[in-house]
N, C-alpha and C. Protein backbone atom coordinates (compact mmCIF):
# COMPACT_ATOMS: atom_id res chain seq x y z
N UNK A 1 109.29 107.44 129.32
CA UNK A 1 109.94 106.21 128.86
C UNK A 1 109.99 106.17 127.33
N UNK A 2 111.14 106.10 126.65
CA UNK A 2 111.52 105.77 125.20
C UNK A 2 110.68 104.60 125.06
N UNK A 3 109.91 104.81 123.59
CA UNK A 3 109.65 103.26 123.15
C UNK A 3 110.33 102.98 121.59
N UNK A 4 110.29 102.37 121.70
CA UNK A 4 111.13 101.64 120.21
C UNK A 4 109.95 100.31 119.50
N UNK A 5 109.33 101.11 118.01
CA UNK A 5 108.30 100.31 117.47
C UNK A 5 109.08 99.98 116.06
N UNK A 6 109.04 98.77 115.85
CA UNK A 6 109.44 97.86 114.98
C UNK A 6 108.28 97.46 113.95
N UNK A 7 108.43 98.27 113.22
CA UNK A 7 107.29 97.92 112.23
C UNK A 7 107.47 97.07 110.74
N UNK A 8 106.95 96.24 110.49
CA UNK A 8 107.32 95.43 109.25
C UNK A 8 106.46 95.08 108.59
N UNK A 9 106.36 94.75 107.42
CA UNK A 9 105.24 94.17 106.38
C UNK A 9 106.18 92.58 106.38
N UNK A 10 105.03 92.39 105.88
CA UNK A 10 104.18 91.04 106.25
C UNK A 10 105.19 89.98 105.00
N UNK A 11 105.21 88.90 104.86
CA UNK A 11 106.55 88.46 103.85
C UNK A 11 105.37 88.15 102.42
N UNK A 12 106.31 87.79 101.59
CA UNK A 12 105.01 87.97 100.10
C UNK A 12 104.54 86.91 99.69
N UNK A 13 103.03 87.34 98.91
CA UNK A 13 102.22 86.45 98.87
C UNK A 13 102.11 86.26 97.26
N UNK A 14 101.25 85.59 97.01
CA UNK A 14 100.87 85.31 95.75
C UNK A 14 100.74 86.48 94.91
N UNK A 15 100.05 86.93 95.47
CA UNK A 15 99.04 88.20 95.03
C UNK A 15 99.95 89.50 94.79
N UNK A 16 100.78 89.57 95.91
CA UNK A 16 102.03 90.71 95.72
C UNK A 16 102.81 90.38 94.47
N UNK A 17 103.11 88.51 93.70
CA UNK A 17 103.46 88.39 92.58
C UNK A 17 103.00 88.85 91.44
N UNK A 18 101.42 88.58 91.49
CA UNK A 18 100.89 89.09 90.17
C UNK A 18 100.41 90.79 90.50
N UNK A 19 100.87 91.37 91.71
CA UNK A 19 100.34 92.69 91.57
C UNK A 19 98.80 92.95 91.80
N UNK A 20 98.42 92.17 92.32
CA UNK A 20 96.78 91.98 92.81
C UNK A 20 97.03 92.80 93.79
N UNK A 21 95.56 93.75 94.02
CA UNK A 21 95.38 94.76 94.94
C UNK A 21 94.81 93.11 96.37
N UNK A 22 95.92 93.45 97.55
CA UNK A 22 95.01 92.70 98.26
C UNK A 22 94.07 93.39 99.54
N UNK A 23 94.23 94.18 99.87
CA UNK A 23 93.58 95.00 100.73
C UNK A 23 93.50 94.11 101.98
N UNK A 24 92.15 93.87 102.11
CA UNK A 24 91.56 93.17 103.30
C UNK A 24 91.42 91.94 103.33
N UNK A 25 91.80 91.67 101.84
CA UNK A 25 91.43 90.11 101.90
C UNK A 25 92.49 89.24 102.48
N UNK A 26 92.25 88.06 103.03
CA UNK A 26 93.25 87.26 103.54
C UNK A 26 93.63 86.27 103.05
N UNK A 27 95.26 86.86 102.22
CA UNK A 27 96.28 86.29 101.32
C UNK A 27 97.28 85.52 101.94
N UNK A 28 97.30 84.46 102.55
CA UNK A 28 98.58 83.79 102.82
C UNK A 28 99.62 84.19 102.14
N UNK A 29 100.72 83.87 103.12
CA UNK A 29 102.09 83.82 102.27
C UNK A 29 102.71 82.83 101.38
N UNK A 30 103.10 83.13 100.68
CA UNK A 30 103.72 82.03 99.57
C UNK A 30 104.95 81.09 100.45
N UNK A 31 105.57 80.02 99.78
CA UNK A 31 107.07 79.54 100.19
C UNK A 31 108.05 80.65 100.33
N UNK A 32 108.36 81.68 99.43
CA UNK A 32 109.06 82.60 99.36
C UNK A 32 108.67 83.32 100.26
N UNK A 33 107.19 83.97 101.14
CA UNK A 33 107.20 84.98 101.73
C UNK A 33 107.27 84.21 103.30
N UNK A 34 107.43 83.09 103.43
CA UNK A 34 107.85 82.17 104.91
C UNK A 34 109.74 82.53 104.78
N UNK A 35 109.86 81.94 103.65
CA UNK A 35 111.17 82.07 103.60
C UNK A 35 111.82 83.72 104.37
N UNK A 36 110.82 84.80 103.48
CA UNK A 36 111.49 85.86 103.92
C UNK A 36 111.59 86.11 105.22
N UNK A 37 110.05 85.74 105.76
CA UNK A 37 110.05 86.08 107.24
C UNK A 37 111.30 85.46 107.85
N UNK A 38 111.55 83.98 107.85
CA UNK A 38 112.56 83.68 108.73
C UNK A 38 114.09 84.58 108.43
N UNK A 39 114.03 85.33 107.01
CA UNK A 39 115.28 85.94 107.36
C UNK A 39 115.31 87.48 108.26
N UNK A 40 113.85 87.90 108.11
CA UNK A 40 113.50 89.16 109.19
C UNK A 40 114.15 88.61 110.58
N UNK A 41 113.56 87.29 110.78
CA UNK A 41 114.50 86.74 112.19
C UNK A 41 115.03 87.04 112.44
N UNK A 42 116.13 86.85 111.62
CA UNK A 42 117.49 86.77 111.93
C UNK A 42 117.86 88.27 112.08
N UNK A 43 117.65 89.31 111.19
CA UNK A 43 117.84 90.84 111.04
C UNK A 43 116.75 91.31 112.88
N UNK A 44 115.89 90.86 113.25
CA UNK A 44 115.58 90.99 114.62
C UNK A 44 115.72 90.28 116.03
N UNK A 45 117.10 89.40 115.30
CA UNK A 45 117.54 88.60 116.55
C UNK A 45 118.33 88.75 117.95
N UNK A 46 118.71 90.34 117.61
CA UNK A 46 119.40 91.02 118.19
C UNK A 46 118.74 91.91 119.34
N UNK A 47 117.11 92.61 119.09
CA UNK A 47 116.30 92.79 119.76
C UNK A 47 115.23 92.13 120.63
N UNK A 48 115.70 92.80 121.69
CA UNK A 48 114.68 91.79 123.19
C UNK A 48 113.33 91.97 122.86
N UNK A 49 112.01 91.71 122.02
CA UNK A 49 110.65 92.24 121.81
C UNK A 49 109.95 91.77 123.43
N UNK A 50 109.55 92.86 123.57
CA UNK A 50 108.40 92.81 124.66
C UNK A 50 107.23 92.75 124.64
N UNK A 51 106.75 93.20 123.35
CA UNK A 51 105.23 92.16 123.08
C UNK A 51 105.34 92.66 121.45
N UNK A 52 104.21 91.86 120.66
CA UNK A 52 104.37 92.39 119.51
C UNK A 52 102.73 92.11 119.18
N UNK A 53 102.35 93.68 118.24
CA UNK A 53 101.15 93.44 117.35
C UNK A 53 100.97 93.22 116.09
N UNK A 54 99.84 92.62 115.66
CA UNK A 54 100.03 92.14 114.22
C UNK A 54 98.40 92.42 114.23
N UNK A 55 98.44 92.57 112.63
CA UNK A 55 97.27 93.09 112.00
C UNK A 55 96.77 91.15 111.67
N UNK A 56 95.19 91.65 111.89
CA UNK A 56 94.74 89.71 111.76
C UNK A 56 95.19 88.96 110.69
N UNK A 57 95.26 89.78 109.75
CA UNK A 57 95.33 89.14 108.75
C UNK A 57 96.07 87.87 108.08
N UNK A 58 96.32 87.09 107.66
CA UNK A 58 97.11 85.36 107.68
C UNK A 58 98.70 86.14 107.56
N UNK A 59 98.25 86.90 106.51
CA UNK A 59 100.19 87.06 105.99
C UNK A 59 100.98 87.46 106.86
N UNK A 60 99.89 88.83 107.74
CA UNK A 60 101.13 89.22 109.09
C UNK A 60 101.13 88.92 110.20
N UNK A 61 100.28 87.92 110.58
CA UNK A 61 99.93 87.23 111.82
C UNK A 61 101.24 85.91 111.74
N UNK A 62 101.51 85.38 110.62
CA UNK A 62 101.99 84.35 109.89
C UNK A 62 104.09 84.59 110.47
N UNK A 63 103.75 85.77 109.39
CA UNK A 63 104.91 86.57 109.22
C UNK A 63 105.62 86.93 111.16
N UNK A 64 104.79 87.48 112.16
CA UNK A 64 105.16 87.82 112.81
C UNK A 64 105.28 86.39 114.08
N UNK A 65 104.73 85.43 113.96
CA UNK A 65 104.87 84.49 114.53
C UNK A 65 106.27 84.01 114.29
N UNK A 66 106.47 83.98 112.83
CA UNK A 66 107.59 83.13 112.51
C UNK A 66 109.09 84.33 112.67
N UNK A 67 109.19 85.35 112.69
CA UNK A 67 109.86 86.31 113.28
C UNK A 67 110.43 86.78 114.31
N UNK A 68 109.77 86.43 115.41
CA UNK A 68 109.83 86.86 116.59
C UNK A 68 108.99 85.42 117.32
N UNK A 69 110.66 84.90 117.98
CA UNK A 69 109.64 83.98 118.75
C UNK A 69 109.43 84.45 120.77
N UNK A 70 108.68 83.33 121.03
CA UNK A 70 108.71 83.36 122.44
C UNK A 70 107.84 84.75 122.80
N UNK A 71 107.08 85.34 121.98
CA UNK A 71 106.62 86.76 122.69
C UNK A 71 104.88 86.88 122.14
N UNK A 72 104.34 87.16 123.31
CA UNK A 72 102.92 87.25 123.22
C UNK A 72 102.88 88.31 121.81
N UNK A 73 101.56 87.75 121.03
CA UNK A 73 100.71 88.56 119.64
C UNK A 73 99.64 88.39 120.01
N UNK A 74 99.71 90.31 119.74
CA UNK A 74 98.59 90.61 120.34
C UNK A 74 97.86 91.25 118.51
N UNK A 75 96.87 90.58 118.34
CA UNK A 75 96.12 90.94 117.04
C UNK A 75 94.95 92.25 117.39
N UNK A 76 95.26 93.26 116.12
CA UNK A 76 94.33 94.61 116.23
C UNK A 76 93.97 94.95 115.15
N UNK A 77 92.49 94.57 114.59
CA UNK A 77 91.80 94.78 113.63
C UNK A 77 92.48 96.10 112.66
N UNK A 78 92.72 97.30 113.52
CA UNK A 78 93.49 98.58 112.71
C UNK A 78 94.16 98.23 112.35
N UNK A 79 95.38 97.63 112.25
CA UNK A 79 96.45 97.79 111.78
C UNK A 79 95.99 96.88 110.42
N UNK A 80 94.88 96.56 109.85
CA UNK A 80 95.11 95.76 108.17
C UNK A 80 95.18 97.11 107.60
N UNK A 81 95.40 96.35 106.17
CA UNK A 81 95.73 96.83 105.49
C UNK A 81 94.85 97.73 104.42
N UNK A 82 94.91 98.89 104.06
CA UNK A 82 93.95 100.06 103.12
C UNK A 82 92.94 99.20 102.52
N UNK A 83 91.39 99.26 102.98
CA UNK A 83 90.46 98.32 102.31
C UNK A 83 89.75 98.94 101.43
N UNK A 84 90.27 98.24 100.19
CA UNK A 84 89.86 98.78 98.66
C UNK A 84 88.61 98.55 97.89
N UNK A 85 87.56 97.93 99.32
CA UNK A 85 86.61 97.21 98.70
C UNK A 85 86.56 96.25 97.25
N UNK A 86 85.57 96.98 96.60
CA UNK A 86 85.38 95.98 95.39
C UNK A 86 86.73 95.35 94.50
N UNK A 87 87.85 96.81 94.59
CA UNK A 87 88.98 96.34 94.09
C UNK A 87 89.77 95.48 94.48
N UNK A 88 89.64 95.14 95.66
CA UNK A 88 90.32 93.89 96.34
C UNK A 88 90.49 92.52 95.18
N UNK A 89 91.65 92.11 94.70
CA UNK A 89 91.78 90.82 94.16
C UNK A 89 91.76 91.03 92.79
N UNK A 90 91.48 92.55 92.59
CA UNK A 90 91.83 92.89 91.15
C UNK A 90 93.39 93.15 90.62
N UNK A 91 93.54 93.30 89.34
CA UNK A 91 94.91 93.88 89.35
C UNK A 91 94.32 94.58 88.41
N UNK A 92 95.10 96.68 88.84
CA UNK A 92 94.65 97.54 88.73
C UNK A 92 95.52 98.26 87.76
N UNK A 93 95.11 98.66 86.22
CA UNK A 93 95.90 99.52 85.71
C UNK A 93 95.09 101.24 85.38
N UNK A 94 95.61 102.20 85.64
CA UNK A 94 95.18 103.42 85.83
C UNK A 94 95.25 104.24 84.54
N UNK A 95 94.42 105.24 84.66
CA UNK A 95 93.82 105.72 83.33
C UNK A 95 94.29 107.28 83.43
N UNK A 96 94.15 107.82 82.20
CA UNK A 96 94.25 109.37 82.14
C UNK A 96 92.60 109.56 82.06
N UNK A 97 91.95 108.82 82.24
CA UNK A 97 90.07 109.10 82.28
C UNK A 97 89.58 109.87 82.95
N UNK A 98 88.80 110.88 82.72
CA UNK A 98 87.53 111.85 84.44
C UNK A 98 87.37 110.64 85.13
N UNK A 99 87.65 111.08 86.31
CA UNK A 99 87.17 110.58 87.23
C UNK A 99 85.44 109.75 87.78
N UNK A 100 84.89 110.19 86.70
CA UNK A 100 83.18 109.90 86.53
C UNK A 100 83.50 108.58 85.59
N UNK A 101 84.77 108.16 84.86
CA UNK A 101 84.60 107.26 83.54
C UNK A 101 83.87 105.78 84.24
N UNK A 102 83.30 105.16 83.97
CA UNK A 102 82.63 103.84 84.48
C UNK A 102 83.63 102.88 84.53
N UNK A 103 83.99 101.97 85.52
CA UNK A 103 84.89 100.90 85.07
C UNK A 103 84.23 99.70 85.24
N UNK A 104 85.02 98.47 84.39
CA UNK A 104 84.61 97.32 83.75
C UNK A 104 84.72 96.57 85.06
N UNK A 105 83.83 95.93 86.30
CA UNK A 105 84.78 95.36 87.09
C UNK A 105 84.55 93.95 86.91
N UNK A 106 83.70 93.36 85.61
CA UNK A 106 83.97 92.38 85.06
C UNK A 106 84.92 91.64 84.75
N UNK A 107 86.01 92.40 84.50
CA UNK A 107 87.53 91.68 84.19
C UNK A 107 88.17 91.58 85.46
N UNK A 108 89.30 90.97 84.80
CA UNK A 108 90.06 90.35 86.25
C UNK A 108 91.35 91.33 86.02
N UNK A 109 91.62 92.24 84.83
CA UNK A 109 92.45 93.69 84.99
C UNK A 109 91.50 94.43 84.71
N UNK A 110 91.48 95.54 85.52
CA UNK A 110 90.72 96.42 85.77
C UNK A 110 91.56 98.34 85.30
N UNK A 111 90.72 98.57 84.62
CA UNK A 111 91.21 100.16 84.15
C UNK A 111 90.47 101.02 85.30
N UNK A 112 91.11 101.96 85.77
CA UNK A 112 90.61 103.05 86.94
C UNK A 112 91.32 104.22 86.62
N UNK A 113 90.38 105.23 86.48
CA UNK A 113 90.86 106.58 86.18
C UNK A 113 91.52 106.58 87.63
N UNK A 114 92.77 107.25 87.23
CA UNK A 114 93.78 108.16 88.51
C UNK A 114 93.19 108.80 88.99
N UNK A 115 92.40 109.68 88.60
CA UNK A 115 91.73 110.97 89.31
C UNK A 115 90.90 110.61 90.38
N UNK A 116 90.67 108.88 90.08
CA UNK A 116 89.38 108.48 91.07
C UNK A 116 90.30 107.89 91.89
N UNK A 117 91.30 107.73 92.05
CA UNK A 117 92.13 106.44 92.67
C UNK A 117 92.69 107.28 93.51
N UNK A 118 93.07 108.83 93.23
CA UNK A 118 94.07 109.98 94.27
C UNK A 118 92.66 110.77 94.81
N UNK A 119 91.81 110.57 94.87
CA UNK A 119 90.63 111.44 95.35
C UNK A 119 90.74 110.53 96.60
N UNK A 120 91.56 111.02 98.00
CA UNK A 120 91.33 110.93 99.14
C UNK A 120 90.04 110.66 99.90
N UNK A 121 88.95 110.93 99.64
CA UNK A 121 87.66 110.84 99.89
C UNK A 121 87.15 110.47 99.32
N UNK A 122 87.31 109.67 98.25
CA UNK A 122 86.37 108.18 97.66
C UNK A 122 86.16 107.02 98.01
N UNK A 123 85.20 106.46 98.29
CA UNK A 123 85.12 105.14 99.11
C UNK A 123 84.48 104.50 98.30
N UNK A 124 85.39 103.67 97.65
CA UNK A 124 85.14 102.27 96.91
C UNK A 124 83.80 101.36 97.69
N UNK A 125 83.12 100.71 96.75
CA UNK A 125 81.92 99.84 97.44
C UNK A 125 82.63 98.93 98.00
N UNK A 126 82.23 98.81 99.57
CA UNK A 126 82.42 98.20 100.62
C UNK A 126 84.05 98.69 101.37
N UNK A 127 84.33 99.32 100.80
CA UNK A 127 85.88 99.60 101.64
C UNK A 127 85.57 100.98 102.21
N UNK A 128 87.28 101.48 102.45
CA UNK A 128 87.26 103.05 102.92
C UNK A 128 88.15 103.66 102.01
N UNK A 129 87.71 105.62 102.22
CA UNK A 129 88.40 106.05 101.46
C UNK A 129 90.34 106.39 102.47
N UNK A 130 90.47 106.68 101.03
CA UNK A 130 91.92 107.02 101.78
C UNK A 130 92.51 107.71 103.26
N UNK A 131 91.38 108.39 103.21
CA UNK A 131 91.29 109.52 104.37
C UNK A 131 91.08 108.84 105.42
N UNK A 132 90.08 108.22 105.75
CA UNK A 132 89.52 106.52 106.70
C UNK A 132 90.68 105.87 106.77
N UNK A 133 91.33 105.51 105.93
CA UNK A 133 92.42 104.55 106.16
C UNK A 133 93.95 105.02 107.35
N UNK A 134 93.75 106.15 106.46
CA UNK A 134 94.88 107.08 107.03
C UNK A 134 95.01 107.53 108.40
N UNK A 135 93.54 107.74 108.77
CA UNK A 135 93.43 108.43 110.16
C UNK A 135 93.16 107.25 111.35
N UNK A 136 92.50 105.69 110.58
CA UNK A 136 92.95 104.47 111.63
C UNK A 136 93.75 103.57 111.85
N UNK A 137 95.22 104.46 110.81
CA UNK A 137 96.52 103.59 111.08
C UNK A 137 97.06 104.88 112.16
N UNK A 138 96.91 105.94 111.96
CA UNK A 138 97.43 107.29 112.76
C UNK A 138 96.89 106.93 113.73
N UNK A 139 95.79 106.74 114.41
CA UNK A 139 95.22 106.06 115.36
C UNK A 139 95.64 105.38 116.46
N UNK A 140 95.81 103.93 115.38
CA UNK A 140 95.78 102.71 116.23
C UNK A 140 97.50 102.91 116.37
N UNK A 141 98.32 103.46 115.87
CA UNK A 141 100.52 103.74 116.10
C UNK A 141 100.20 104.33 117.61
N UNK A 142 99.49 105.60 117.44
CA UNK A 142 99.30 106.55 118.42
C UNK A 142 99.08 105.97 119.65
N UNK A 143 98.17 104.96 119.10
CA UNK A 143 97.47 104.24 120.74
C UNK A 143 98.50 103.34 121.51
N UNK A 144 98.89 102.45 120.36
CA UNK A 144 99.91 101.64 120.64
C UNK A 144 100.94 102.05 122.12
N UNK A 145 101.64 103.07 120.70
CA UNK A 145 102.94 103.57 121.48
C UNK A 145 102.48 104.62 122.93
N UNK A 146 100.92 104.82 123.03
CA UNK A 146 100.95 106.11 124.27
C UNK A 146 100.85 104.95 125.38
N UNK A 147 99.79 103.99 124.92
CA UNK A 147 99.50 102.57 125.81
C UNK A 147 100.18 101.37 126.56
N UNK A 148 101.13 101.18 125.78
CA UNK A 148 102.10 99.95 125.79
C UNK A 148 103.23 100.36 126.70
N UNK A 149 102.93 99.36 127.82
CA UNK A 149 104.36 99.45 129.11
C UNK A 149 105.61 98.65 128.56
N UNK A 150 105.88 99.06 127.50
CA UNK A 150 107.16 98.23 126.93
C UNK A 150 108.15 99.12 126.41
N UNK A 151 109.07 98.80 126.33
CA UNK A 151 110.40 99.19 125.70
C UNK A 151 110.53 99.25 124.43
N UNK A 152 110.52 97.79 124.19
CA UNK A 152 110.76 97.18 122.12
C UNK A 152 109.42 96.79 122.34
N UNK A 153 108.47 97.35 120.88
CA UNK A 153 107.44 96.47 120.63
C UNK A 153 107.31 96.09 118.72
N UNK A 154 106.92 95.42 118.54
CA UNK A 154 107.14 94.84 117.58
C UNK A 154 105.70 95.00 116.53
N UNK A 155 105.76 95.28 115.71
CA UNK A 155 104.02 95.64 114.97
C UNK A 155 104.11 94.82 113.62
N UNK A 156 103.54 93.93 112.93
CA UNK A 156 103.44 93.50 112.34
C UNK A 156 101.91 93.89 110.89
N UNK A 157 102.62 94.46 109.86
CA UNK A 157 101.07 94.92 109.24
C UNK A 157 101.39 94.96 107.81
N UNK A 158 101.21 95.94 107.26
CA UNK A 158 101.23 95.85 105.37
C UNK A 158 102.16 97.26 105.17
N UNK A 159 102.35 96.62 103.62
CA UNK A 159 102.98 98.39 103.00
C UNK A 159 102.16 99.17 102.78
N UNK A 160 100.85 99.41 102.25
CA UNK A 160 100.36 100.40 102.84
C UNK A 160 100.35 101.81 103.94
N UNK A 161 100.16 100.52 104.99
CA UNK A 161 100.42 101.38 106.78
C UNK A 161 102.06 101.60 106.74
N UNK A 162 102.99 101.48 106.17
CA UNK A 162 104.41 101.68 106.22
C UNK A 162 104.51 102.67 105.95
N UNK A 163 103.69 102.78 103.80
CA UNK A 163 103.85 104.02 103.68
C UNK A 163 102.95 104.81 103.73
N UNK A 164 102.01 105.25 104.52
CA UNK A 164 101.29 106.15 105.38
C UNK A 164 102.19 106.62 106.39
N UNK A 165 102.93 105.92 107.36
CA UNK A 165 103.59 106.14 108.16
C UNK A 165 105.20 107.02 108.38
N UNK A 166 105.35 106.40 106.84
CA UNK A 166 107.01 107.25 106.01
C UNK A 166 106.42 108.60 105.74
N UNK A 167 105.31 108.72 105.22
CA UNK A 167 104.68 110.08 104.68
C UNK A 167 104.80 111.26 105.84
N UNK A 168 103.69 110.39 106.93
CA UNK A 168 103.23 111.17 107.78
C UNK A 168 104.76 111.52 108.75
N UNK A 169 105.09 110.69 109.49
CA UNK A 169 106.67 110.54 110.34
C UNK A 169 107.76 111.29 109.52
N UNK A 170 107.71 110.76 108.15
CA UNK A 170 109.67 110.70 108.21
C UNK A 170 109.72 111.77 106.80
N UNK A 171 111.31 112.18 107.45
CA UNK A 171 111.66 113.23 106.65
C UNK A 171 112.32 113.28 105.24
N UNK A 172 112.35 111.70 104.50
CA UNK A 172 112.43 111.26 103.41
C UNK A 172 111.40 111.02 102.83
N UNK A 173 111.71 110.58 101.33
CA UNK A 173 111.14 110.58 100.73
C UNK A 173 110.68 109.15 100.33
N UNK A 174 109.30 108.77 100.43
CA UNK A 174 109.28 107.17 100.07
C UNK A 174 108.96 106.37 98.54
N UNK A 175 109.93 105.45 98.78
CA UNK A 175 110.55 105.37 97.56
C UNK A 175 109.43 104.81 96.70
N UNK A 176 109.54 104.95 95.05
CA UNK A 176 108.56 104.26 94.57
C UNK A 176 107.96 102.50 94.99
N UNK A 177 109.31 102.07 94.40
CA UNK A 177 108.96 100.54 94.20
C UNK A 177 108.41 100.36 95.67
N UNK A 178 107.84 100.66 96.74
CA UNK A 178 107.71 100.78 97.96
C UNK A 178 108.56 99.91 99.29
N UNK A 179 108.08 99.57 100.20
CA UNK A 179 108.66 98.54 101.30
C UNK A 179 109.12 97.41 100.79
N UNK A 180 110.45 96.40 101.09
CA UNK A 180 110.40 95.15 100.47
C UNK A 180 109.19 94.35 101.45
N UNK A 181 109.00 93.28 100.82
CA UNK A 181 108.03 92.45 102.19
C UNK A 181 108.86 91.56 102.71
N UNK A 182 108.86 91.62 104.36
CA UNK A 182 109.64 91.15 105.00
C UNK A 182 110.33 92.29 105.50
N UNK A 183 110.47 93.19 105.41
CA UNK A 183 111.42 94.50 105.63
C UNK A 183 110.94 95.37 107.13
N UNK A 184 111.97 96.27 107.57
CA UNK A 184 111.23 96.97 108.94
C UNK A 184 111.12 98.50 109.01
N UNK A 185 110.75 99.07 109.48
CA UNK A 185 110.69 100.62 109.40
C UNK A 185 111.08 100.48 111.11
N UNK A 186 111.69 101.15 111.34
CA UNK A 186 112.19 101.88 113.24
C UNK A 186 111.53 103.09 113.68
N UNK A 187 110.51 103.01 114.72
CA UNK A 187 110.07 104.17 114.88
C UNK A 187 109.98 104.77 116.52
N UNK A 188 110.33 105.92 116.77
CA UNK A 188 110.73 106.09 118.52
C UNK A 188 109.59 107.12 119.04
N UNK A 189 109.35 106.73 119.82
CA UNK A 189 108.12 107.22 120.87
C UNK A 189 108.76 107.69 122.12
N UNK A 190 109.10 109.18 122.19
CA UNK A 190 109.64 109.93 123.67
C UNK A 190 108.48 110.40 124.78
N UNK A 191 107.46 109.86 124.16
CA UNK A 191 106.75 110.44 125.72
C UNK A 191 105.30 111.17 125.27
N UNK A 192 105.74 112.00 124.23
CA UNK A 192 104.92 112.59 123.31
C UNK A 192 104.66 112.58 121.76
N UNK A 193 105.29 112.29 121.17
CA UNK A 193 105.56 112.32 119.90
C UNK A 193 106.05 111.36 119.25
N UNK A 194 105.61 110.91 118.30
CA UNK A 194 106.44 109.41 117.66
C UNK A 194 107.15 110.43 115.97
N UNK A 195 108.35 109.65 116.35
CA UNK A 195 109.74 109.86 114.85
C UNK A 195 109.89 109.07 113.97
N UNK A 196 110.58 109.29 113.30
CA UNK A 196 111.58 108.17 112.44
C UNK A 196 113.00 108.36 112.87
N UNK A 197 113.89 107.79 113.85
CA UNK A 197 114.79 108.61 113.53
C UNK A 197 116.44 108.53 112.87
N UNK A 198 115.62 107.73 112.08
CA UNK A 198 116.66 107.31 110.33
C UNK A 198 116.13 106.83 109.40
N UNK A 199 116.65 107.41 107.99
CA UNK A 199 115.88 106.97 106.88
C UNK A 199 116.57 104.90 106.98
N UNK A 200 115.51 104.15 106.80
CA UNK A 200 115.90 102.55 106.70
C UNK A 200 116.88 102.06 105.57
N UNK A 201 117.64 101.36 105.78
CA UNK A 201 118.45 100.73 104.61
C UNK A 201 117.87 100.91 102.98
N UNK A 202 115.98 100.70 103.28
CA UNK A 202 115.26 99.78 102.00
C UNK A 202 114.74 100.75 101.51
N UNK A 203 114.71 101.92 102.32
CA UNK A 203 114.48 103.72 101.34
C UNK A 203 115.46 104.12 100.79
């Protein structure tokens, strides 16, 4: 059985304004990121959803309620979003520094050597490293789509897990400025294997 997973980030929050890392923390959506959701509506009004998941979190629990009506949400701890621990709620500017340089996390902008920020296997105090993140969004898609007696299902989560998912899946290239919020990625599940199988309007 074909499945068809509808994946979207969550509409924007405060925090996506000022560029605050939000990770795990739970950021409501702004007026503007309600607004967006209801226009995802409309861009998914055309599809029958047969159940839809959403990551707990306010913004995409929020987001996917107001999106998709009439259809059971089903909430799954995996699907939040890359937890950055301590950096959570910071806004993060990156350094040409070793990776050993100490950072200030006194301030409310925060300097972070790159070298420490692309080291896949660093785990920030209290979060996970990249690698952790990566392998329980690969995970919990996998489970989804092998599990789910549905046709259309609908997933509701962050840009992050989008672009983990563009990386890993699809045969483009993902774009800097990343996912809009509010936006969807299409992804098809034949039985064995999950695709992309088109680059999205917003790449």
């Amino acid at each position: 059985m074909k499945k068809n997973l509808y994946i979207f980030r969550h509409g924007e929050t405060d925090y996506n304004v000022e560029k605050r890392m939000q990770g795990c923390l739970d950021i409501p959506l702004n007026a503007n990121g309600i607004a967006q959701a209801q226009q995802l509506a409309q861009k998914l009004s055309n599809i029958k959803f047969d159940c839809v998941f959403s990551s707990p979190l306010s913004r995409a629990l929020e987001t996917a309620k107001i999106a998709i009506k009439n259809c059971k949400i089903i909430t799954d701890d995996k699907l939040q979003e890359w937890n950055l621990g301590i950096f959570c709620g910071k806004i993060i500017h990156a350094t040409d520094e070793p990776a050993n340089t100490p950072v200030d996390m006194t301030q409310d902008i925060i300097n972070v050597p790159l070298a420490l920020l692309s080291d896949d296997d660093y785990i920030p105090d209290g979060g996970e490293s990249h690698n952790m993140f990566k392998q329980r969004i690969n995970d919990a898609i996998i489970h989804i789509a092998k599990n789910t007696d549905a046709e259309n299902i609908g997933i509701a989560t962050h840009g992050g897990v989008i672009r983990f998912l563009v990386k890993r899946f699809g045969d483009f290239k993902y774009p800097k400025n990343g996912i809009p919020n509010a936006e969807y990625l299409t992804m098809q599940w034949d039985g064995n294997r999950l695709c992309i199988p088109k680059k999205p309007d917003w790449a």
